[in-house]
C-alpha atoms as a PDB file:
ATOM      1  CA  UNK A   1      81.950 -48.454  10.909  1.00  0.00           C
ATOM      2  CA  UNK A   2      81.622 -45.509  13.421  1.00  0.00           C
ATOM      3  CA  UNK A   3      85.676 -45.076  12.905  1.00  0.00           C
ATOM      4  CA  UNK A   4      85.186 -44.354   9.104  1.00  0.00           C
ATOM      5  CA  UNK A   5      82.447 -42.262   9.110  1.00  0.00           C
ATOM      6  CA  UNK A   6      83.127 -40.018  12.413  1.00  0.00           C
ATOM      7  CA  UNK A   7      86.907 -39.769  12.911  1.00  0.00           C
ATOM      8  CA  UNK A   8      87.368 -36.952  10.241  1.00  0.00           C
ATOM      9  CA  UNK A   9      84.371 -34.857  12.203  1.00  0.00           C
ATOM     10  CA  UNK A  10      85.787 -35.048  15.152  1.00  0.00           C
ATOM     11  CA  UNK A  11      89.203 -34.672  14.598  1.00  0.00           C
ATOM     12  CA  UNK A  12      88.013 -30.975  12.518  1.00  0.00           C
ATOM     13  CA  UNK A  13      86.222 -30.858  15.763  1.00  0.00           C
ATOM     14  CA  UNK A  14      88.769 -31.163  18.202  1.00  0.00           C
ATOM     15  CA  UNK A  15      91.899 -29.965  16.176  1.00  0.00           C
ATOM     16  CA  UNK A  16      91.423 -26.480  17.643  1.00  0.00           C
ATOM     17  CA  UNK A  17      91.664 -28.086  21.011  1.00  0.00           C
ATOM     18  CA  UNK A  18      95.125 -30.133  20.253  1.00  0.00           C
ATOM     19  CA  UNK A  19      96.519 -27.024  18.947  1.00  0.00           C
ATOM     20  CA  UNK A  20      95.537 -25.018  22.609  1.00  0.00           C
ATOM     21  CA  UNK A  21      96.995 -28.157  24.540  1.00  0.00           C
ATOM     22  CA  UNK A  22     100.316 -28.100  22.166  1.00  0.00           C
ATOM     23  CA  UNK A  23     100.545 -24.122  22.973  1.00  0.00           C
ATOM     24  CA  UNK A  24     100.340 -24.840  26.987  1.00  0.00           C
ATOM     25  CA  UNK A  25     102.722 -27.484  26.526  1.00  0.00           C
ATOM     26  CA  UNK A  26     100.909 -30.441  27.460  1.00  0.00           C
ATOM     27  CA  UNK A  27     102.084 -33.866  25.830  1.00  0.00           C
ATOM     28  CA  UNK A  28      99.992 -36.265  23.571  1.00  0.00           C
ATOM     29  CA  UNK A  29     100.917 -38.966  26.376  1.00  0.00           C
ATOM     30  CA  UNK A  30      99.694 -37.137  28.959  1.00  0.00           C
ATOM     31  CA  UNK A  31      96.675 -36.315  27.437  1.00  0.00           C
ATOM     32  CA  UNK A  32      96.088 -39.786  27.073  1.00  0.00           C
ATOM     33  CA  UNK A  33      96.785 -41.094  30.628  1.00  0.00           C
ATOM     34  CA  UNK A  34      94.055 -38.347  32.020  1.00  0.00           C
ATOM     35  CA  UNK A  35      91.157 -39.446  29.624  1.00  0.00           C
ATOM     36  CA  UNK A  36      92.172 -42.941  30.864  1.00  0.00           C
ATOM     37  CA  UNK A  37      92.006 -41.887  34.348  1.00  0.00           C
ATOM     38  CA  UNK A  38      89.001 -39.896  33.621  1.00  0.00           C
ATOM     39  CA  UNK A  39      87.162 -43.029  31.767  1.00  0.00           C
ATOM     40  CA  UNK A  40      88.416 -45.059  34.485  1.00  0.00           C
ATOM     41  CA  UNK A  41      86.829 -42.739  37.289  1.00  0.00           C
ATOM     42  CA  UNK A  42      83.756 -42.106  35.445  1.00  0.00           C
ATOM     43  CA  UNK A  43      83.028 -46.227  34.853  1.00  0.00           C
ATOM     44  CA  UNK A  44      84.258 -47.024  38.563  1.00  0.00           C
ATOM     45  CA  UNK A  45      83.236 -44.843  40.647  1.00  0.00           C
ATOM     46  CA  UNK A  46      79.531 -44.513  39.314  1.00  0.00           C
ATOM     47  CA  UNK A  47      78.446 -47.293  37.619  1.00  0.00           C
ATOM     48  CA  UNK A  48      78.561 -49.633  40.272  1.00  0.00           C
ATOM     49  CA  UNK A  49      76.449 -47.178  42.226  1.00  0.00           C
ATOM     50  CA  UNK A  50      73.824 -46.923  39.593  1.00  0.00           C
ATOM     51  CA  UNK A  51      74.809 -43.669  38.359  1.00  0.00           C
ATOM     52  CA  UNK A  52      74.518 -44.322  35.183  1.00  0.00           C
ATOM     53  CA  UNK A  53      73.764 -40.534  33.509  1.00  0.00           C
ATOM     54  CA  UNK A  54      76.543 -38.804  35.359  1.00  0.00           C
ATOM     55  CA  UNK A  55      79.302 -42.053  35.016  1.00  0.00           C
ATOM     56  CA  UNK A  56      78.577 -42.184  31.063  1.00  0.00           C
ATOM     57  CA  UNK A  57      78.703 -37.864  31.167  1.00  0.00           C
ATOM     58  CA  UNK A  58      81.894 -38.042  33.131  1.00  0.00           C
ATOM     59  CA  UNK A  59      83.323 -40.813  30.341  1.00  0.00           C
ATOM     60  CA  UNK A  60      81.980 -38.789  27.013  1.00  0.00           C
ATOM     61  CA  UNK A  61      83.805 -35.895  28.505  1.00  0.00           C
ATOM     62  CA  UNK A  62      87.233 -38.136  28.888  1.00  0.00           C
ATOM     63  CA  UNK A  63      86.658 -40.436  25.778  1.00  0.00           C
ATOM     64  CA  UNK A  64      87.773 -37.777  23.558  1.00  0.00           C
ATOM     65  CA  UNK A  65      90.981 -37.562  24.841  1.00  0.00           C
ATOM     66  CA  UNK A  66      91.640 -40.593  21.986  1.00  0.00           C
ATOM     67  CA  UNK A  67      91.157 -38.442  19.188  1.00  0.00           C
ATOM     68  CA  UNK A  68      92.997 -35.368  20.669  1.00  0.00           C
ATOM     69  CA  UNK A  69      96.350 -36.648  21.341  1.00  0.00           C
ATOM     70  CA  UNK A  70      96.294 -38.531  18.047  1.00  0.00           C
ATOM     71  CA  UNK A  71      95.589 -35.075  16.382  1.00  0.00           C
ATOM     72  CA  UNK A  72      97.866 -33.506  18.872  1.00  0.00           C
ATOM     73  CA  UNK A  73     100.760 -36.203  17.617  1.00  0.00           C
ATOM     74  CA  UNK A  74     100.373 -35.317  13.947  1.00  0.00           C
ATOM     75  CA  UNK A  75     100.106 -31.792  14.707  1.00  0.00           C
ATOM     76  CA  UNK A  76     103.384 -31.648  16.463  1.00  0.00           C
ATOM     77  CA  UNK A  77     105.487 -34.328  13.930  1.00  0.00           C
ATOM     78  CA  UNK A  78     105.613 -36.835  17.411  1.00  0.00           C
ATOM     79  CA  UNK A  79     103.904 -39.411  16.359  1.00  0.00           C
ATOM     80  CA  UNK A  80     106.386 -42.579  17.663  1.00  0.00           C
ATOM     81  CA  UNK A  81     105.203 -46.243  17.743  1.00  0.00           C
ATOM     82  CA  UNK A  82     105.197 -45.068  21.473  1.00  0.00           C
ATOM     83  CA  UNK A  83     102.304 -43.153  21.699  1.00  0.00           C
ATOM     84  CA  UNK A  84     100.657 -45.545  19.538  1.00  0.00           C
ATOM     85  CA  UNK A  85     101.618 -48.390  21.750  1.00  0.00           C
ATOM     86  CA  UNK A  86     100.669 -46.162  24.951  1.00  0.00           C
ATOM     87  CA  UNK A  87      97.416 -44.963  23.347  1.00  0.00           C
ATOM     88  CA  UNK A  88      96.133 -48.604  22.264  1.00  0.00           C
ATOM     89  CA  UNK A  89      97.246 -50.454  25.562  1.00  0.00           C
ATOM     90  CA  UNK A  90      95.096 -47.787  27.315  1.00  0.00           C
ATOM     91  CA  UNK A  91      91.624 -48.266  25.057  1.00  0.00           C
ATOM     92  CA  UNK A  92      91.489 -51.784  26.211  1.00  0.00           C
ATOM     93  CA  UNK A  93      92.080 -50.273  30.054  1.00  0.00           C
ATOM     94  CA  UNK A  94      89.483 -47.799  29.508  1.00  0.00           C
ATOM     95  CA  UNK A  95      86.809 -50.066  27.428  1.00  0.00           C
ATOM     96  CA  UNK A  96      87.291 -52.833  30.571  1.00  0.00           C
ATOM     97  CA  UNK A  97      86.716 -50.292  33.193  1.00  0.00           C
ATOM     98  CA  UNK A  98      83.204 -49.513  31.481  1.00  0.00           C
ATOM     99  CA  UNK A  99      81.984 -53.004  30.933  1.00  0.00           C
ATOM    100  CA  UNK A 100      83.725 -53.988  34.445  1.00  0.00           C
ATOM    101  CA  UNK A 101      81.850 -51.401  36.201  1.00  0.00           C
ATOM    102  CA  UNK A 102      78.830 -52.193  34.823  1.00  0.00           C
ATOM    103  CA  UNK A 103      79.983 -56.060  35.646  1.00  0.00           C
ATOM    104  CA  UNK A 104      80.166 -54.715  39.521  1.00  0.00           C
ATOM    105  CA  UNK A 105      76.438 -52.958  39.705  1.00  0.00           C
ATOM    106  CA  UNK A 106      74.636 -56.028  38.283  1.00  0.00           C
ATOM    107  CA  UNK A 107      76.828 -58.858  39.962  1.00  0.00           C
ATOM    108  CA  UNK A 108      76.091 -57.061  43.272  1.00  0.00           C
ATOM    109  CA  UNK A 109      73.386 -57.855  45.912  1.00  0.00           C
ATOM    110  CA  UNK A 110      71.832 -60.017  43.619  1.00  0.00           C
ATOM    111  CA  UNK A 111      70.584 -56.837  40.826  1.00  0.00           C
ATOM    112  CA  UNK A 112      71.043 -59.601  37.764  1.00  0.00           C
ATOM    113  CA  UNK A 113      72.977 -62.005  36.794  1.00  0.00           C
ATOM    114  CA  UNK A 114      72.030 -62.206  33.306  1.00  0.00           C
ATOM    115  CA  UNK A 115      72.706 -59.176  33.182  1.00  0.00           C
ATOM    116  CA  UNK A 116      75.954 -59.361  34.707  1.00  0.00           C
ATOM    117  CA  UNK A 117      76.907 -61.694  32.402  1.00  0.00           C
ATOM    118  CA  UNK A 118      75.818 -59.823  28.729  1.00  0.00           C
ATOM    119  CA  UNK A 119      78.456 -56.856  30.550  1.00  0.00           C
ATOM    120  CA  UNK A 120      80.732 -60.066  31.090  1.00  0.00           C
ATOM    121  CA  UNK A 121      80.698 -61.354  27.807  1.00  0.00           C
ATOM    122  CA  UNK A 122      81.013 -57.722  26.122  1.00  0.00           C
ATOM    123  CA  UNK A 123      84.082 -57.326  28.220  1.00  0.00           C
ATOM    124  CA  UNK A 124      85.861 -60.405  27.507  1.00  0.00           C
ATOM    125  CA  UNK A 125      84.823 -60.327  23.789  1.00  0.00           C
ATOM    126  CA  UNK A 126      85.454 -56.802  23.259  1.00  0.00           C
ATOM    127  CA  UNK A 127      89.276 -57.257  24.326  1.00  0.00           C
ATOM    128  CA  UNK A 128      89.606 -60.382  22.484  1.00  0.00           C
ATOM    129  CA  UNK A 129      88.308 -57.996  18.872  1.00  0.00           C
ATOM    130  CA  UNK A 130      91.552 -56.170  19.729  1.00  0.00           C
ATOM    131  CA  UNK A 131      93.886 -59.494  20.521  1.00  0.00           C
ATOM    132  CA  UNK A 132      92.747 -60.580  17.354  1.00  0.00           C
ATOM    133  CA  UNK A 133      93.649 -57.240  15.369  1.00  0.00           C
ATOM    134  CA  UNK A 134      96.843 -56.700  17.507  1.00  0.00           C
ATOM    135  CA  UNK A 135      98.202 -60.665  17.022  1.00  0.00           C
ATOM    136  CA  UNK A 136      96.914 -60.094  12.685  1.00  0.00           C
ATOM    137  CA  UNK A 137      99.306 -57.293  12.703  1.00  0.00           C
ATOM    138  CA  UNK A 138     102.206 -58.567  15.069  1.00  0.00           C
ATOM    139  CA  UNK A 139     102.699 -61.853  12.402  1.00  0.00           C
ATOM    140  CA  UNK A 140     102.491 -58.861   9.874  1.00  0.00           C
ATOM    141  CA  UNK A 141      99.115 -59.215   8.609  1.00  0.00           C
ATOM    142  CA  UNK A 142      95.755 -57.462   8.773  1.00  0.00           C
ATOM    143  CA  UNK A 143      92.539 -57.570  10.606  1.00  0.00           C
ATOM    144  CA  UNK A 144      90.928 -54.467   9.953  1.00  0.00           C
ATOM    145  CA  UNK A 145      87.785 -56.246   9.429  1.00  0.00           C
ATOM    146  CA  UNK A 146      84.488 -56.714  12.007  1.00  0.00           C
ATOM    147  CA  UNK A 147      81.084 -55.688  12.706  1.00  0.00           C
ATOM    148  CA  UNK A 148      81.567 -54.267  15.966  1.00  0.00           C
ATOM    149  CA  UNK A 149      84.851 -51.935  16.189  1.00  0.00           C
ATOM    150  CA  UNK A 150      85.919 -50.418  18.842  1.00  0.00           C
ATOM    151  CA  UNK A 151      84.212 -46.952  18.321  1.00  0.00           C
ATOM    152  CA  UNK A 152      81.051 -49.275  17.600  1.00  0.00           C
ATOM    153  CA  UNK A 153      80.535 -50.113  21.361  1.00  0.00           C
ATOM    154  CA  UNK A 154      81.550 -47.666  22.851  1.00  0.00           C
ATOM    155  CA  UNK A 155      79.147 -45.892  21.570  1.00  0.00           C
ATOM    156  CA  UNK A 156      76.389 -48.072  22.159  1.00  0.00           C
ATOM    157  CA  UNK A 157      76.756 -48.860  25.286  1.00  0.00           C
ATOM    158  CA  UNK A 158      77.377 -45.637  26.568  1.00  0.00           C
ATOM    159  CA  UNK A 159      73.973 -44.130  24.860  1.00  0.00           C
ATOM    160  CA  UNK A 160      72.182 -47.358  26.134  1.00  0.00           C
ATOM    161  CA  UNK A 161      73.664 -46.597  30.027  1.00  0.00           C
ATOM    162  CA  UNK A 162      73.252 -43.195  30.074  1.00  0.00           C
ATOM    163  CA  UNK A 163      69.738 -43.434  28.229  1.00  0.00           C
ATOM    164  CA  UNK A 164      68.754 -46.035  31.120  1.00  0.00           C
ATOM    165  CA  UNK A 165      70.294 -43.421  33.688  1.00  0.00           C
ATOM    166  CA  UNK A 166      67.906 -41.039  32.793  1.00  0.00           C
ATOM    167  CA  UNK A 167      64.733 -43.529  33.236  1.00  0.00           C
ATOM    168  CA  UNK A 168      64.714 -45.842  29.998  1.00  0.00           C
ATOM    169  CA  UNK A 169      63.373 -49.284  30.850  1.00  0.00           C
ATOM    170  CA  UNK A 170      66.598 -51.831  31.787  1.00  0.00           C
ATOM    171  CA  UNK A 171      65.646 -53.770  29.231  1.00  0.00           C
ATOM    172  CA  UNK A 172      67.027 -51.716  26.941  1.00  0.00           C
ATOM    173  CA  UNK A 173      70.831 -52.210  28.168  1.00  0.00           C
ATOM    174  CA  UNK A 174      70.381 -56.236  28.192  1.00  0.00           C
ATOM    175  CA  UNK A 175      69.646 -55.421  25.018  1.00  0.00           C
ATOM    176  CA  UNK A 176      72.192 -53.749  23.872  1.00  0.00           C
ATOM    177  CA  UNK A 177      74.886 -55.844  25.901  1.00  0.00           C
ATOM    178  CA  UNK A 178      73.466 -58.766  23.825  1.00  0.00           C
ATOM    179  CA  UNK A 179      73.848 -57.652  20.580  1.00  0.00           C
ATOM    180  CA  UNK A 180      77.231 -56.206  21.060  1.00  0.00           C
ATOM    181  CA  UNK A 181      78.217 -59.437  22.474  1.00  0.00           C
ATOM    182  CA  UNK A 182      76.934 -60.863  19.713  1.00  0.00           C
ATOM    183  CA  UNK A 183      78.139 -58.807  16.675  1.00  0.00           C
ATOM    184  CA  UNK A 184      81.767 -58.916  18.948  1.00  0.00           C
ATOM    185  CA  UNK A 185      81.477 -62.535  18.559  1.00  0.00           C
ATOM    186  CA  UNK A 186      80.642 -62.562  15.265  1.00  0.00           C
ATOM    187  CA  UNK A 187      83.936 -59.678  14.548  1.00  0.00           C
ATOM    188  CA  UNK A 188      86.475 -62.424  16.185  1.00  0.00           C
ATOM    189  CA  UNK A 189      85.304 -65.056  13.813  1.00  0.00           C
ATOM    190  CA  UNK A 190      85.398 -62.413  10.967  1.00  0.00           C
ATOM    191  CA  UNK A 191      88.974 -61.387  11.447  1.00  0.00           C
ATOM    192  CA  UNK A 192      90.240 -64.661  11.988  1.00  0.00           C
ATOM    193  CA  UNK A 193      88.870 -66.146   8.855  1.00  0.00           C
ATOM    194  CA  UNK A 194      90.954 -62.962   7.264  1.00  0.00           C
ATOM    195  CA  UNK A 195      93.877 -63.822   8.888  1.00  0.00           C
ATOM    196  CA  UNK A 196      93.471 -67.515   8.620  1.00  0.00           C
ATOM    197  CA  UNK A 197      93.139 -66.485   4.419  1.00  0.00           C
ATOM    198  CA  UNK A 198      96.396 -64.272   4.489  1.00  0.00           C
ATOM    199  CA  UNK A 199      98.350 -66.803   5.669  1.00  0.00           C
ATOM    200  CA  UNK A 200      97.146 -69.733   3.476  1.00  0.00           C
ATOM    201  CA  UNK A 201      98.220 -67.298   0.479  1.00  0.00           C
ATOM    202  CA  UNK A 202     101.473 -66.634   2.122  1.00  0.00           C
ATOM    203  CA  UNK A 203     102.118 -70.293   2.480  1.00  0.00           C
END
């Protein structure tokens, strides 16, 4: 829903931005291996310390980086099924690295295992949304349907973690992990009940 309704603000947002990169030369590719790196770093190396404010500030600052080198691609006439192929195998590297390193805090010295596992499921559910979408559109169908895109939880869980970082009850997160892993659930059965339909009409 969030990909509708936000991706033409930010990308007015952020087109300045692309056009500065473009001018110094910098790549859409590259841009999108750093805000990997920098999601990566930011889920890694503080989550699984606790740090949840400054890990989830260090990722909003590098989570961008997905809608600048898309706007930096269009700007520049280089969009390739390259970068598209680059800049979706690197979401799923970047959305594990924030569930996994919440996955690491929680399954540590014993912090919770339920809560461990809600981070688990969101992780293992969460890539299996994009399977789903990725397989739809490899047999040349569609699965742009769901309840819980991509943009979806990201967002939630990083406004849950960093809220919870800055004192909110824990509660909250489990919470939060639930329902995503939930309404991620609840997106894999969606889009394969769309596929499944496509190819019964096909047949």
């Amino acid at each position: 829903m969030l990909n509708r309704f936000a991706r033409a603000l930010f990308t007015r947002i952020f087109t300045p931005v692309a056009r500065l990169f473009l001018k110094w030369g910098i790549s859409p590719d590259v841009v999108t291996i750093v805000g990997t790196i920098g999601v990566c770093v930011g889920a890694l190396a503080f989550y699984p310390r606790h740090q949840f404010f400054w890990g989830t500030v260090v990722i909003a600052v590098f989570v961008f980086s997905d809608t600048i080198d898309g706007v930096m691609a269009r700007l520049s006439g280089r969009s390739s099924r390259w970068g598209a192929y680059l800049d979706s195998t690197l979401d799923r590297v970047g959305d594990s690295a924030i569930f996994g390193g919440l996955v690491l805090y929680y399954a540590s010295a014993g912090h919770s295992a339920v809560m461990a596992s809600l981070a688990l499921a969101c992780l293992i559910l969460g890539s299996v949304v994009s399977y789903a979408k990725a397989r739809a559109e490899g047999l040349g169908m569609t699965a742009n349907v769901g309840i819980a895109e991509r943009a979806d939880r990201l967002v939630a869980v990083l406004l849950a973690t960093g809220l919870v970082g800055l004192g909110l009850p824990e509660v909250v997160l489990g919470v939060v992990l639930g329902l995503l892993a939930v309404a991620s659930l609840i997106t894999v059965f969606q889009r394969m009940l769309t596929v499944r339909r496509q190819a019964f009409e096909a047949a």
